[in-house]
Every structure is written in structure tokens, then in C-alpha cells.
Protein backbone atom coordinates (compact mmCIF):
# COMPACT_ATOMS: atom_id res chain seq x y z
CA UNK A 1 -6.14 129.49 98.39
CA UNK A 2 -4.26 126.79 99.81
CA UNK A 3 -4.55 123.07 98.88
CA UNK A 4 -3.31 119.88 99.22
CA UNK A 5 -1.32 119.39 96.12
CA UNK A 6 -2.06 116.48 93.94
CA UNK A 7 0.75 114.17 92.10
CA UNK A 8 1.10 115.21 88.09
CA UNK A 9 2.79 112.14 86.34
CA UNK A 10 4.27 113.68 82.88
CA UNK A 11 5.71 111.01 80.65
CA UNK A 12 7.65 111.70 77.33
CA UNK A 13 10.98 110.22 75.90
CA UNK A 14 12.26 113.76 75.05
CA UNK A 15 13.80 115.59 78.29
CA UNK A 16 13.77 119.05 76.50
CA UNK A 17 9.80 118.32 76.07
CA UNK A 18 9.39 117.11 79.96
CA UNK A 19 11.39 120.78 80.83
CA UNK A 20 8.82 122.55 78.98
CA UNK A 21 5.63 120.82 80.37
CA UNK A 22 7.44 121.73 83.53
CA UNK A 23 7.92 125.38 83.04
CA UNK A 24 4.28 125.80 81.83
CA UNK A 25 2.76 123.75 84.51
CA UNK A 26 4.93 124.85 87.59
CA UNK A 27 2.49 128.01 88.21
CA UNK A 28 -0.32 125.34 89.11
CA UNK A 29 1.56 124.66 92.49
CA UNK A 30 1.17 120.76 92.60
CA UNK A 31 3.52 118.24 92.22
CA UNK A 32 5.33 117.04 88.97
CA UNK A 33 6.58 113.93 88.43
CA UNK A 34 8.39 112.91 85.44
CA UNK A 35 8.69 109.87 83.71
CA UNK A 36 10.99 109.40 80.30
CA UNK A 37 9.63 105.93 79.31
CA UNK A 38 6.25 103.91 79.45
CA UNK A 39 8.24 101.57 81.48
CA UNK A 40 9.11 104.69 84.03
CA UNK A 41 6.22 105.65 84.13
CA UNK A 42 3.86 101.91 85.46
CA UNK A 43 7.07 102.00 87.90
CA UNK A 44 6.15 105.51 89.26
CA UNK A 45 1.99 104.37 88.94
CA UNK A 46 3.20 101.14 91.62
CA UNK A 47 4.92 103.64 94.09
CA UNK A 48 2.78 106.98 94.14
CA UNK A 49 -0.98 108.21 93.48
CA UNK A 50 -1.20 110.22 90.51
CA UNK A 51 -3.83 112.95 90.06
CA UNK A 52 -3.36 113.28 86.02
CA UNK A 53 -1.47 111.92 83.79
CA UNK A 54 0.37 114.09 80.58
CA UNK A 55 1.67 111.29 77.83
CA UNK A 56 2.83 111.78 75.00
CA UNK A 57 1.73 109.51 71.95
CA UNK A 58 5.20 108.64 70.27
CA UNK A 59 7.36 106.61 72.29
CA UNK A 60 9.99 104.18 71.71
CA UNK A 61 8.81 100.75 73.52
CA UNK A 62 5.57 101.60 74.74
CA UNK A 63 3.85 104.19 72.99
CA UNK A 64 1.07 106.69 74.94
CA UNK A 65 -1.57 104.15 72.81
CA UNK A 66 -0.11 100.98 74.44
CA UNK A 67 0.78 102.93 77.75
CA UNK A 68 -2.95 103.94 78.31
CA UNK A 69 -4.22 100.79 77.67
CA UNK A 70 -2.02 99.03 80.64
CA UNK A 71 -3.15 101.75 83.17
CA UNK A 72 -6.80 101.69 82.28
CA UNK A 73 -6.87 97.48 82.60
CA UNK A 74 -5.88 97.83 86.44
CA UNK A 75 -8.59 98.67 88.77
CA UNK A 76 -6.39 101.65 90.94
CA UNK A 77 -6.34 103.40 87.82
CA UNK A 78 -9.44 103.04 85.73
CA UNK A 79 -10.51 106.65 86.58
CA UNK A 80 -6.81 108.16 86.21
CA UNK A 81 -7.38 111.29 83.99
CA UNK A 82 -4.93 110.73 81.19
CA UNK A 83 -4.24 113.62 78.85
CA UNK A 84 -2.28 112.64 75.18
CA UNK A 85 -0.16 114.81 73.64
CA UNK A 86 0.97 114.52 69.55
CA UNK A 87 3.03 115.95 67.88
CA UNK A 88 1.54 114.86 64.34
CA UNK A 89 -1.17 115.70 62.77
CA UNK A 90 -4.41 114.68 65.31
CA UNK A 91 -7.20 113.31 62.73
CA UNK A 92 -10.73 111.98 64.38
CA UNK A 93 -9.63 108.35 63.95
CA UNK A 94 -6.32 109.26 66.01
CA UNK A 95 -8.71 111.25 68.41
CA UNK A 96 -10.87 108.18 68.99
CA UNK A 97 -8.53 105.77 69.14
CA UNK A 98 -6.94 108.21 71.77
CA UNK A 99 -10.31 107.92 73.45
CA UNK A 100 -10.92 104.38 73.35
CA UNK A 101 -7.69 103.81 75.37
CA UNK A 102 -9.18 105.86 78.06
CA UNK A 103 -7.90 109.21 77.38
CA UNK A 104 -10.06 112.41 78.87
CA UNK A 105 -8.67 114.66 76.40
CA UNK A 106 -5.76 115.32 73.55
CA UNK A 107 -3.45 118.47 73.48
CA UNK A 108 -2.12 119.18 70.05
CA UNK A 109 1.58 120.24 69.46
CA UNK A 110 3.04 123.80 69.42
CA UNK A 111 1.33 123.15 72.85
CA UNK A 112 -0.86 126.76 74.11
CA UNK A 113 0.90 127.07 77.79
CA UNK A 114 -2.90 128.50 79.15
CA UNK A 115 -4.83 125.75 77.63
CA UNK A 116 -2.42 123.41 78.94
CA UNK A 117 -2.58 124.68 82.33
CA UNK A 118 -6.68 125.28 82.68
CA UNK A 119 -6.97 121.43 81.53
CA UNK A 120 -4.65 119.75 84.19
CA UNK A 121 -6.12 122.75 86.42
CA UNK A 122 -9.55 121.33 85.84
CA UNK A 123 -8.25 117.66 86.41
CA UNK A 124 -6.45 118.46 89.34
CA UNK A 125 -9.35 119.93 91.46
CA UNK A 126 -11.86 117.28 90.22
CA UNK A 127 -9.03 114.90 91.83
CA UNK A 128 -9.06 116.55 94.44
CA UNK A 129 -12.58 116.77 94.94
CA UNK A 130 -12.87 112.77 94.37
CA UNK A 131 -10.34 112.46 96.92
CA UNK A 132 -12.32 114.08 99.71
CA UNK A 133 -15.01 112.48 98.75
CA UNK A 134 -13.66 109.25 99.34
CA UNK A 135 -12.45 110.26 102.73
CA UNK A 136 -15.28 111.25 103.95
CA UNK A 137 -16.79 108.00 102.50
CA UNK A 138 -14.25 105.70 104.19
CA UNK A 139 -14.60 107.52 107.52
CA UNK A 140 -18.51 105.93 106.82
CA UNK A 141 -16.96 102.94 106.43
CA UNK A 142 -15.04 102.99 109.29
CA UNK A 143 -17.70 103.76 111.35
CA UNK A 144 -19.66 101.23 109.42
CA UNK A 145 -17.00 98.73 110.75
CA UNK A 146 -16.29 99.49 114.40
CA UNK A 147 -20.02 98.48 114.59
CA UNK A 148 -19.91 95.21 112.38
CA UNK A 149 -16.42 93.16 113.01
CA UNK A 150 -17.87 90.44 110.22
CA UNK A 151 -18.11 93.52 107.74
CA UNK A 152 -14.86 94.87 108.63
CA UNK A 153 -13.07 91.90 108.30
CA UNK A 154 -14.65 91.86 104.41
CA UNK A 155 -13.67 94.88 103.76
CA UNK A 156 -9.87 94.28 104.95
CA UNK A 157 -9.58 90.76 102.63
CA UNK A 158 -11.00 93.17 99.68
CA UNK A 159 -8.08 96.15 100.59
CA UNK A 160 -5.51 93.36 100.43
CA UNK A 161 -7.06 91.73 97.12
CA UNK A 162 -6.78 95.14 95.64
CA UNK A 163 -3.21 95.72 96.74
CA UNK A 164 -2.13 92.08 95.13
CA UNK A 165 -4.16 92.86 91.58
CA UNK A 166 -1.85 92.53 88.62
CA UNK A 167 -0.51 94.86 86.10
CA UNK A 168 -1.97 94.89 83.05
CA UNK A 169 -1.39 91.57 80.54
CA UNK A 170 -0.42 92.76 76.98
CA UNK A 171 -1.49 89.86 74.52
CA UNK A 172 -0.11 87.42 77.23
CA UNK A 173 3.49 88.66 76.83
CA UNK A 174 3.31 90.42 80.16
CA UNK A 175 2.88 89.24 83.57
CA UNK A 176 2.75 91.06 87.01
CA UNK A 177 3.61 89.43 90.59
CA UNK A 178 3.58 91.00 94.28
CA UNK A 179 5.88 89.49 97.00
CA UNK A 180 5.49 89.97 100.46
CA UNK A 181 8.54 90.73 102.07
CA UNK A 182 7.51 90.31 105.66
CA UNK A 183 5.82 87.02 105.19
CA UNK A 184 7.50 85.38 101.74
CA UNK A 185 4.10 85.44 100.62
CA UNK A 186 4.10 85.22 96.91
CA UNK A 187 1.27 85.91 94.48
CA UNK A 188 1.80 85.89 90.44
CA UNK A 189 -1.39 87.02 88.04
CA UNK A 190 -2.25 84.89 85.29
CA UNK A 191 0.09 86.68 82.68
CA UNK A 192 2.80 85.26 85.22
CA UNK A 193 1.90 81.34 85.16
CA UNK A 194 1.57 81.84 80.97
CA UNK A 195 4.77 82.82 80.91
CA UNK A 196 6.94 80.53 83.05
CA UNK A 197 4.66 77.48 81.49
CA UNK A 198 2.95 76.52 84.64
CA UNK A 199 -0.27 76.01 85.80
CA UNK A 200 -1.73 77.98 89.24
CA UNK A 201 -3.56 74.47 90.14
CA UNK A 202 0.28 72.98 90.41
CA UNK A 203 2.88 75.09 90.75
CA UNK A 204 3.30 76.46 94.52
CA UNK A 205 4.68 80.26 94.03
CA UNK A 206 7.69 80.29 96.28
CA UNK A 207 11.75 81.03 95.89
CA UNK A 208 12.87 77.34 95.56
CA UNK A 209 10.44 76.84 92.52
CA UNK A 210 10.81 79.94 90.91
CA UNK A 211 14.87 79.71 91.33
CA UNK A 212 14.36 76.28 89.93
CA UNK A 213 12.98 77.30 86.77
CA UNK A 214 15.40 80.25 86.15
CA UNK A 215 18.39 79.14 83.62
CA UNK A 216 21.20 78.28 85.99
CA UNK A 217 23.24 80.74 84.43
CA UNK A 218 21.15 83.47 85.35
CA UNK A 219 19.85 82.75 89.20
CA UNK A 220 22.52 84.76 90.32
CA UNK A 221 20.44 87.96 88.92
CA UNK A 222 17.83 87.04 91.44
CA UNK A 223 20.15 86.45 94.30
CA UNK A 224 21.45 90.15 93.52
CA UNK A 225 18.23 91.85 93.24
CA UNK A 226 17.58 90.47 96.79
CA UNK A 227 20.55 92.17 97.41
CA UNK A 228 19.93 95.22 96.06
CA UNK A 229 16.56 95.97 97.58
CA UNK A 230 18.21 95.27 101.10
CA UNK A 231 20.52 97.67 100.49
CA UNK A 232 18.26 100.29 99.53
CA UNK A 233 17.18 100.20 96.17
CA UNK A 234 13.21 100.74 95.20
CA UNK A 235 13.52 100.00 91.92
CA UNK A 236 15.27 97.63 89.80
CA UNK A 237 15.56 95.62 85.97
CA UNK A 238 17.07 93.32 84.56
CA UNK A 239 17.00 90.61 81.53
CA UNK A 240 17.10 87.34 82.37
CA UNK A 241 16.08 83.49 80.85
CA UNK A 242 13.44 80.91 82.23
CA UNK A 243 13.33 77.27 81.53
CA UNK A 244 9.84 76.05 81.09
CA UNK A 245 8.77 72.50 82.34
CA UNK A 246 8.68 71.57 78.59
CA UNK A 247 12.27 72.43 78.01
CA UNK A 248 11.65 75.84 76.34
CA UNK A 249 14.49 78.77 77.14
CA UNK A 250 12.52 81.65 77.63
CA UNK A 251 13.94 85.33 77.53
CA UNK A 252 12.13 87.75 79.96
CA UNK A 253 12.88 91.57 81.12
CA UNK A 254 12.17 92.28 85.12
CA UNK A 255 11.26 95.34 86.65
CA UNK A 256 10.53 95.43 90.22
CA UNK A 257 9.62 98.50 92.77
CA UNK A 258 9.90 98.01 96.78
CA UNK A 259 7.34 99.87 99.09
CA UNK A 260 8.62 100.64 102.44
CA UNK A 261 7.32 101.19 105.97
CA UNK A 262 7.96 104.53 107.81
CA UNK A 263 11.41 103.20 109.09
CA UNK A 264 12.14 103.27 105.44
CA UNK A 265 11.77 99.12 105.70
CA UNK A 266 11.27 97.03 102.55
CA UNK A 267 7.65 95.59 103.03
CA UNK A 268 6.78 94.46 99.58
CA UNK A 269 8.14 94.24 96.31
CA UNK A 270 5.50 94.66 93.41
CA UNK A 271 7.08 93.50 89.75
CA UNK A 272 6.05 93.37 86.10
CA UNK A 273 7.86 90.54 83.73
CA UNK A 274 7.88 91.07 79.89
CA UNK A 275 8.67 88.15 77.80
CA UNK A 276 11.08 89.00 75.25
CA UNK A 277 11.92 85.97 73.64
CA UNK A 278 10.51 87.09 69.64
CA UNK A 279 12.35 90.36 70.28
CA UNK A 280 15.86 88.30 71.53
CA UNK A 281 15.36 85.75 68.02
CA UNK A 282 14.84 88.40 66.08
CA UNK A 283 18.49 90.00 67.31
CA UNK A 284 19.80 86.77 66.91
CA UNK A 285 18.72 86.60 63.15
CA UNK A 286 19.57 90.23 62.51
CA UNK A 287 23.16 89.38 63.59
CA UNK A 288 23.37 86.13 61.54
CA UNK A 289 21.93 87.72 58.57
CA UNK A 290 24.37 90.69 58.88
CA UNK A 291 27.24 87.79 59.24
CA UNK A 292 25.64 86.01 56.16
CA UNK A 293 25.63 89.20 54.09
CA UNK A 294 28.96 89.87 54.79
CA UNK A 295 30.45 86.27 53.57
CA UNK A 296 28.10 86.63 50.44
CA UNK A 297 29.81 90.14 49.60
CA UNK A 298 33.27 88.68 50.33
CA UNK A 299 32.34 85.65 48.02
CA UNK A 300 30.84 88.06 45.72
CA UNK A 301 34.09 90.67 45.58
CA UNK A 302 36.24 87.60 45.45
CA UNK A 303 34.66 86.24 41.85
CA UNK A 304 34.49 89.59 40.58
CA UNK A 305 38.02 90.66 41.33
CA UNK A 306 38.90 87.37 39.81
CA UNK A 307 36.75 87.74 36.78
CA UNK A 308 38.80 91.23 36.29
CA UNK A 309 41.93 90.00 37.08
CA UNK A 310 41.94 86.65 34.68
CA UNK A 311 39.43 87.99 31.85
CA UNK A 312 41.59 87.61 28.41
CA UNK A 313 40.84 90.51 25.25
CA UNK A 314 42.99 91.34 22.35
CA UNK A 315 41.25 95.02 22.43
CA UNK A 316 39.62 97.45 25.27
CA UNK A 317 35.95 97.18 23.92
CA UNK A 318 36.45 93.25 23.97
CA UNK A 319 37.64 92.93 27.48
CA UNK A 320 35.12 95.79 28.78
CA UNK A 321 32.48 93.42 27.26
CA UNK A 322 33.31 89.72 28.56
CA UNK A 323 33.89 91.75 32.20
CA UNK A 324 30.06 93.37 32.07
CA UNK A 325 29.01 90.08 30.87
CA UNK A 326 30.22 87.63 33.81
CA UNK A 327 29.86 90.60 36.19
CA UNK A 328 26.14 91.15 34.93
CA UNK A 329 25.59 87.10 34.80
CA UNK A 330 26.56 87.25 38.73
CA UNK A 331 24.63 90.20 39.36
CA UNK A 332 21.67 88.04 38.09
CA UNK A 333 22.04 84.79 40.47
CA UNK A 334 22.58 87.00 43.20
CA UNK A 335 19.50 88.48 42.53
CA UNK A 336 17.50 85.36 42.50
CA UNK A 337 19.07 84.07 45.67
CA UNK A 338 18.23 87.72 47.69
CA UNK A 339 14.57 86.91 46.50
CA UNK A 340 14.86 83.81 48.17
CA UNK A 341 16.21 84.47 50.87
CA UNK A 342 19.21 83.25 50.35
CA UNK A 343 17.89 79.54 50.03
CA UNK A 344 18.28 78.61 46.38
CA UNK A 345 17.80 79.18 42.94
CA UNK A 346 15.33 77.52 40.24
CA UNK A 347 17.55 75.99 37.35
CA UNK A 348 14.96 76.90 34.92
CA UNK A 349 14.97 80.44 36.42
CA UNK A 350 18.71 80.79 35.54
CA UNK A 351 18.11 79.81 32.38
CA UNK A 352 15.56 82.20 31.77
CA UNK A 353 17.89 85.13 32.98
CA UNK A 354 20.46 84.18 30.32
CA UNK A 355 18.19 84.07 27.77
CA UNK A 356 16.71 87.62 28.35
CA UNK A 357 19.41 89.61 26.49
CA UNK A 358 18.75 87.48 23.35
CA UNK A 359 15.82 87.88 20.66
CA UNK A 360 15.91 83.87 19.43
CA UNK A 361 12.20 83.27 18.67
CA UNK A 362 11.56 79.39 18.64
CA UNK A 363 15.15 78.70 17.89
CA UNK A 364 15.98 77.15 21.79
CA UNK A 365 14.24 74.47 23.40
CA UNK A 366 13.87 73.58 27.05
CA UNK A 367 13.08 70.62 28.68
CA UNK A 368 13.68 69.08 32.01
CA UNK A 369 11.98 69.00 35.81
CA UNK A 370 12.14 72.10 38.18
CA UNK A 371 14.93 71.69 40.31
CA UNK A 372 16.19 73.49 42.96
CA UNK A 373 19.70 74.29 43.65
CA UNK A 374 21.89 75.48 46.76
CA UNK A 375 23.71 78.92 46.32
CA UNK A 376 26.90 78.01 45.91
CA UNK A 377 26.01 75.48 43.15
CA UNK A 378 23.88 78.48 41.45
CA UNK A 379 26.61 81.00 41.73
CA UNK A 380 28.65 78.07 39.92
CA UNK A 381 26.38 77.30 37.05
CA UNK A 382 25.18 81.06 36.42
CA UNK A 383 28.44 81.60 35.29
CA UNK A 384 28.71 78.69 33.46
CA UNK A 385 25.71 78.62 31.61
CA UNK A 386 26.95 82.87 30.63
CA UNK A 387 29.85 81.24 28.92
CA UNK A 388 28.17 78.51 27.29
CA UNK A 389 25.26 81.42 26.11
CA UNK A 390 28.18 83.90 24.94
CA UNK A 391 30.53 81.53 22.71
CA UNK A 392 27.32 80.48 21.76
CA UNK A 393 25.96 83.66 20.59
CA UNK A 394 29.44 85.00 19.44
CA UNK A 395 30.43 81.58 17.12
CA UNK A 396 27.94 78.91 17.91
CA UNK A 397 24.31 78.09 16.72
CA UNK A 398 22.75 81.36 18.49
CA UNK A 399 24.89 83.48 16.33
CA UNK A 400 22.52 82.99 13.06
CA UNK A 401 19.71 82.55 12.46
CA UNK A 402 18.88 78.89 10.96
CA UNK A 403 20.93 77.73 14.67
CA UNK A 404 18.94 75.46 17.21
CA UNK A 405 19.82 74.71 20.75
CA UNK A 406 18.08 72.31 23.08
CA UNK A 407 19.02 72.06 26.95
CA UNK A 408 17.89 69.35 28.38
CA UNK A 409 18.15 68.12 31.85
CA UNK A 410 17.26 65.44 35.01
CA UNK A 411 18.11 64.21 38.16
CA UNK A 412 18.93 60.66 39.33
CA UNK A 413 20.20 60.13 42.99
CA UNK A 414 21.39 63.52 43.69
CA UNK A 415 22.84 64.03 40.33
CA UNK A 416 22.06 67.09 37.96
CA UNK A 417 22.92 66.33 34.39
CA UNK A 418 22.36 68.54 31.95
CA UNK A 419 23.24 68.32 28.10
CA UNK A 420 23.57 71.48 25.69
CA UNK A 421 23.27 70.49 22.06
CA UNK A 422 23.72 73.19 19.27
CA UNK A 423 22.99 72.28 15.71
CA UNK A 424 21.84 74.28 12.63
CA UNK A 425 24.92 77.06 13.28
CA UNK A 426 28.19 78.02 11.43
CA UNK A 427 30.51 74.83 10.81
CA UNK A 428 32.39 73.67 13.72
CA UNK A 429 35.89 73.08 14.25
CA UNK A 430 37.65 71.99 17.38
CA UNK A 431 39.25 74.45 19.00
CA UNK A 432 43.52 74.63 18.88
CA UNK A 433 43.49 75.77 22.47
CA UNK A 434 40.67 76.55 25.07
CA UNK A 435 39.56 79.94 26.25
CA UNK A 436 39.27 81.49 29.38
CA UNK A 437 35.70 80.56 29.13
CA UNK A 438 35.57 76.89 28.76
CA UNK A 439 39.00 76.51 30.39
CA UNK A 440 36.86 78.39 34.12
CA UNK A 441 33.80 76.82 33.10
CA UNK A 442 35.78 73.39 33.59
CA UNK A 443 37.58 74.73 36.64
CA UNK A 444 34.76 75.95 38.25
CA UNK A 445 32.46 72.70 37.65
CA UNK A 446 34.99 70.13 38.24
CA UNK A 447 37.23 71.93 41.04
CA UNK A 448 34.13 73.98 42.87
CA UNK A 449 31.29 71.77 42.38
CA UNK A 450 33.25 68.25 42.00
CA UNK A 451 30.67 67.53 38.99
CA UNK A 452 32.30 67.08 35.22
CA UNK A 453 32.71 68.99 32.17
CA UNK A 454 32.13 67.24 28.59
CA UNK A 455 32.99 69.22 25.17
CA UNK A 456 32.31 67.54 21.94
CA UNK A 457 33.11 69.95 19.19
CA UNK A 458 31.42 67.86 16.53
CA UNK A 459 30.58 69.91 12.99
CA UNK A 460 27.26 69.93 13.01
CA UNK A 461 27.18 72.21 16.47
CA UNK A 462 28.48 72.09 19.82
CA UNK A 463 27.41 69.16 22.73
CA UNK A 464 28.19 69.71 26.07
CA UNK A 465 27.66 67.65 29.10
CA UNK A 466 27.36 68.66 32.43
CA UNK A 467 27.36 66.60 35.83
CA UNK A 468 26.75 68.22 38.57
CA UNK A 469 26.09 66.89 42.35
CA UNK A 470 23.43 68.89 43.86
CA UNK A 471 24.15 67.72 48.09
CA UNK A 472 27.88 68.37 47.76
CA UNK A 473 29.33 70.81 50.08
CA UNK A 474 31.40 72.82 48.57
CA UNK A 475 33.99 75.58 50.11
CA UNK A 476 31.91 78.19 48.85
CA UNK A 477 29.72 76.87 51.66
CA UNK A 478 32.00 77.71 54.37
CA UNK A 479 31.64 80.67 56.60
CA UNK A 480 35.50 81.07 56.92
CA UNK A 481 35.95 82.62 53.97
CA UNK A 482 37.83 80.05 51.90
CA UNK A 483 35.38 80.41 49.09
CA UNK A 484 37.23 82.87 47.74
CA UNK A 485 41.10 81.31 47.66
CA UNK A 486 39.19 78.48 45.90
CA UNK A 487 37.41 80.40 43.37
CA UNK A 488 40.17 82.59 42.74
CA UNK A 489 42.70 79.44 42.66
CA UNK A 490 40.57 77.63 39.98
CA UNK A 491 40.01 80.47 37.70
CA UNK A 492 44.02 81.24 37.67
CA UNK A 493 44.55 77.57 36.86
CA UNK A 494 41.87 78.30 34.13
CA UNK A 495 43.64 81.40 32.73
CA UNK A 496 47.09 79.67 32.78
């Protein structure tokens, strides 16, 4: 029997999918129109009536969740049947939460090609049978009219109230606007005013204001969708940035679709604008944290190739050891900073990390304020404090028993000093030469840090004082990469 065929909107991101829908559904003689995105599909929704709508759930951007939710908010397409198809494994709570966005039904995946096809068949003809029954209603109505110009005229400002609605406004990150070609007319929903940062009691809709608070940079986008619609185009996108009253940069994604006239004339241009901004900063620190990582692995690489490179032993086992030591003792700040974020390190907590190797009971005391130190300046003093800890445990008070150690520190104007006093240990002789230890501990606090490195070697037990400046900027700081011909430098003056 013949009918009037009826638009079928199928949506999914997968084009082998949409070929299939297409192959099952073509018996049903009607009209299928495919959409690949969310986006594609409220585009399609401006332009075209659609009998029933096939969506699939998982989507990139706008899922069939989010998608439904959009259509069912605008009047033209509260009674839309919508049809969700998944992929996954349907459970009631997906079911009704399918429902609650104003889906009619769900079709599971391995889709049955004659379920599929009585559903949208049943769809289609109640469509159709809506359809007729609104044209016989407005033929009422027109008759209703010719007799009643007042009513007519009512009925006319409601058509054109209806045709000027908005998209739907997702959590007030979307906005939708209509312009009237013919007449300029402009109109923007509420979405629209939230995002530019203007008020519909002040700001006059119209091309000067609206060019006026695009970034300057970017007006020429609007001069060349103008453009683009005279030439022919229905549909068009693009990203672009807004400058609020307040001084806020805004970033926003357009999509517009013209209607034409029979001659094929551009009468209006309907448009939805999606502020992007949280999704732009986010790029922006995804990029800057990929640039950060990459300058902390550099600096990283460039202490532990010069660790390798300068570390002193008389036998394999020996140098193996002092390697996995420093190497572990920077694998242990860099740790601490990751947690953080990259924004510092406890001094307390570095301490703590050197001590867990060790089984010392009560023989170490601590003492001093929490204090909070920039990378660089951790990465610095990690190491230091491992060589201070290994001699230490190897010749010093931690390598018996009846040895005590107190670390003490504070902070006056900016300045970290922090003492290391062993007593109670072996007898204690001053050294004939320096290690590599003490001689990079001294490089790397004096050089790197610009702070200064005290030794007394007295007999009861080592004392050590450190000075360090906790503000100074050192190269380590520097994105350019010198950090590591400076750490590298140092620790061969150390080993010469």
C-alpha cells in the first residue's frame, strides 16, 4: 500500500554500524537519514522532520544519554520516538535511565533485523497517523481563522515563537540563537546571554555588538561564515573566542544550519554555541604538563647518567652499591614531588625516606618545623642527605650500635639551616682526602643551591652544617634544559 514516507534519523559514530541499520531497515520503504555524531544529528533535527529516531548509546562527545536529553527539552521534539541501541550489557538501571531521557524503547546488540524493523515499522505509522491528524486539525484551525482575524493573528505570533525556541541548554554550557536573514532580526535564548556575559535587559542582539564582543583575532570567522552561507553552504562550525564585558576570554564551538526558500534563498540561519573554555584549559595543561614531564625526565637522566659516570669503587659490588643507592635516593624525591604534583617536598618527609632502609631504634633524633621546599632544592638535598646517611651508616655513628645522631633544623628569613651531629660512633679522624660523596654533596649545595657546606670531623662524631636558601632560583629551575650541564658540571668538579 502506498504511503507517504516518513524521515528515519539513525545516529551512530561507527559507519559500518549506520550500513547495517541501513540494510535491515531499507525494506520499510521510508527515508533514512544518517547522522555520525550527536552534533550531526541536532543539525539534521534544525533542517528536517524526523519520524523516529535510532541512537546509539556510546558516543564520543555526546552520548545517546546526553543526545536524548537535548531533543526531548525542545518543544518540536518532545514526542520524537527515540529508540537506543547498546552494545553493552542493558541492566534495568541502564533501561530506566534510557527511559527517563525520553526513550520509547531499547534494542539490544547482535541487533534481530525483524524486531528491528516491526519497531521503527510501528513508530513510523503511528507518525504517520499523528501527522494526519494534525492536518486535518490545522485545516480546523484554518477555518477557525478565516472566520476570527484576532485569533488568527494569535495563532501566527505563536508559529513564529515556536520557530525562534532554543536548543536545548546543557548545564548552561550551551546556548542556541536564530537569525533572520531577511530582516537582521536576531534572537539568542538564555543559554546565549550566560555565555557571552550579558544581560537580555541590556544588551541589544545585533552584528555590531556581537562582533564587538568576539576576540579581534577571531571576527574574521564570522565575516566568513557570512560568506559561506551566501555562497551556498547550509551548514557550518567553527571554534572561536568571546570577550566578556568583565574581561574574561571565552572559548566557544559554533554550529550553524541555513533554511532556504523555494528559490533555494537563505531565509534564516538557526545556530547552537557550546562553550568550551574547561575543555580548551584542560588542553592547555595537558600540553604543559607533558612539557613539564619531559624537562623532569631530562633533569632526571642527566643526574643519573652523572651519578654513573662519576661514582668512584675499588670493586664491582662496591660501585653497583653506591650507584643503586643515589639512583634509589632520587627515585625517592621524585616520588614525593609526583605526589605533589610537582609542587614540593616536606623536609621531614625526606628525612623519613632515608631513614626507612635502616633499623636504628631510638638512636636518631629529629627536631625542627615542617618546611616546605621547591623541587629543585629537594632533588638537591635528597641526595645530600643519602650521602650524609651512607658514610654515616658505613663509618659514622649509625654504623654501631651505642652511635647517636640528632638533625636539627630552622628557618630565619628564607634561610634553611640544618645541623647533623653524630656522637657515640667509632673514633673519628679527619679525612686525608674527600670522597666523591662529600666532595658532590659540597658541589651540589654550594654550586646548585648557592647555600654552604660545613664538615667538622671532630673525634667524638661527625658535625655538619648546612645553609641552604629556600627562594633561590636555581638552573635546575629553568625550562631550557641547563639543569643538566650544571649538575653534570658540578659533580665532575666533585669527582676531580
Amino acid at each position: 500500500m502506498d504511503h507517504e514516507k516518513v524521515n528515519i534519523l539513525l545516529v551512530d559514530d561507527q559507519p559500518a554500524k549506520l550500513l547495517a541499520y541501513e540494510v535491515i531497515l531499507k525494506d520499510l520503504d521510508e527515508n533514512l537519514v544518517i547522522a555520525s555524531s550527536g552534533r550531526e544529528a541536532l543539525e539534521v533535527l534544525l533542517k528536517t522532520e524526523i519520524a523516529v529516531i535510532l541512537v546509539d548509546v556510546c558516543m564520543p562527545e555526546l552520548d545517546g544519554f546526553e543526545l536524548a536529553a537535548m531533543i526531548r527539552e525542545h518543544p518540536r521534539f518532545q514526542k520524537t520516538a527515540m529508540i537506543f541501541i547498546s552494545a553493552i550489557q542493558v541492566s534495568d538501571i541502564d533501561r530506566l535511565r534510557g527511559y527517563e531521557m525520553g526513550a520509547v524503547d531499547y534494542v539490544p546488540v547482535p541487533v534481530v533485523p525483524e524486531v528491528l524493523r516491526a519497531k521503527i515499522k510501528v513508530f513510523a505509522e503511528l507518525y504517520r497517523k499523528t501527522r494526519e491528524l494534525e492536518r486535518l486539525n490545522r485545516e480546523l484551525e484554518d477555518r477557525v481563522r478565516a472566520r476570527t482575524a484576532e485569533l488568527e493573528n494569535s495563532t501566527a505570533k505563536l508559529r513564529e515563537s515556536e520557530q525562534r525556541r532554543s536548543m536545548a541548554i546543557a548545564a548552561g554550557k550551551m546556548g542556541s540563537w536564530d537569525w533572520d536573514w531577511i530582516s537582521g532580526d536576531w534572537m539568542w535564548d538564555e543559554g546565549q546571554y550566560r555565555i557571552f556575559g550579558v544581560s537580555p535587559d541590556s544588551f541589544a542582539v545585533n552584528p555590531a555588538n556581537v562582533q564587538a564582543l568576539l576576540h579581534p583575532d577571531d571576527v574574521e570567522q564570522l565575516r566568513k561564515a557570512i560568506a559561506e552561507f551566501n555562497k551556498g553552504t547550509r551548514a557550518y562550525e567553527t571554534e572561536f573566542r568571546i570577550i566578556r564585558p568583565d574581561g574574561e576570554v571565552r572559548w566557544c564551538v559554533g554550529t550553524a544550519a541555513a533554511t532556504v526558500d523555494d528559490s533555494s534563498r537563505v531565509v534564516r540561519v538557526s545556530g547552537v554555541t557550546v562553550d568550551i573554555t574547561e575543555r580548551k584549559r584542560a588542553e592547555e595543561r595537558q600540553n604543559l604538563l607533558a612539557r613539564e614531564v619531559d624537562h623532569r625526565a631530562k633533569n632526571a637522566l642527566a643526574l643519573a647518567q652523572s651519578i654513573v659516570r662519576l661514582t668512584r669503587a675499588d670493586e664491582v659490588k662496591a660501585y653497583v652499591n653506591a650507584v643503586e643507592g643515589r639512583i634509589n635516593a632520587l627515585a625517592r624525591v621524585h616520588t614525593i614531588l609526583s605526589l605533589s604534583g610537582w609542587q614540593g617536598a616536606e623536609l621531614s618527609r625526606l628525612i623519613d625516606e632515608e631513614l626507612a632502609p635502616y633499623s636504628l631504634g631510638g638512636q636518631i633524633v629529629l627536631a625542627g618545623p615542617e618546611v616546605q621546599l621547591l623541587p629543585t632544592t629537594a632533588q638537591t638535598l635528597a641526595l645530600a642527605l643519602h650521602e650524609l646517611f651512607t658514610n654515616s651508616a658505613k663509618y659514622g655513628a649509625l654504623s654501631t650500635r651505642s652511635g647517636r645522631l640528632a638533625i636539627r633544623w630552622q628557618v630565619e628569613n628564607q634561610l634553611l639551616t640544618l645541623s647533623w651531629e653524630e656522637s657515640g660512633g667509632p673514633l673519628v679522624m679527619t679525612p686525608k682526602s674527600r670522597g666523591f660523596g662529600t666532595r658532590s654533596l659540597l658541589a651540589s649545595v654550594e654550586s646548585q643551591l648557592g647555600g654552604q657546606a660545613q664538615f667538622d670531623w671532630r673525634a667524638e662524631g661527625l658535625l655538619c652544617r648546612l645553609e641552604v636558601p629556600l627562594t633561590r632560583k636555581t638552573s635546575a629551575a629553568s625550562p631550557s634544559g641547563k639543569f643538566e650541564d650544571a649538575s653534570s658540571a658540578e659533580l665532575q668538579r666533585a669527582s676531580g
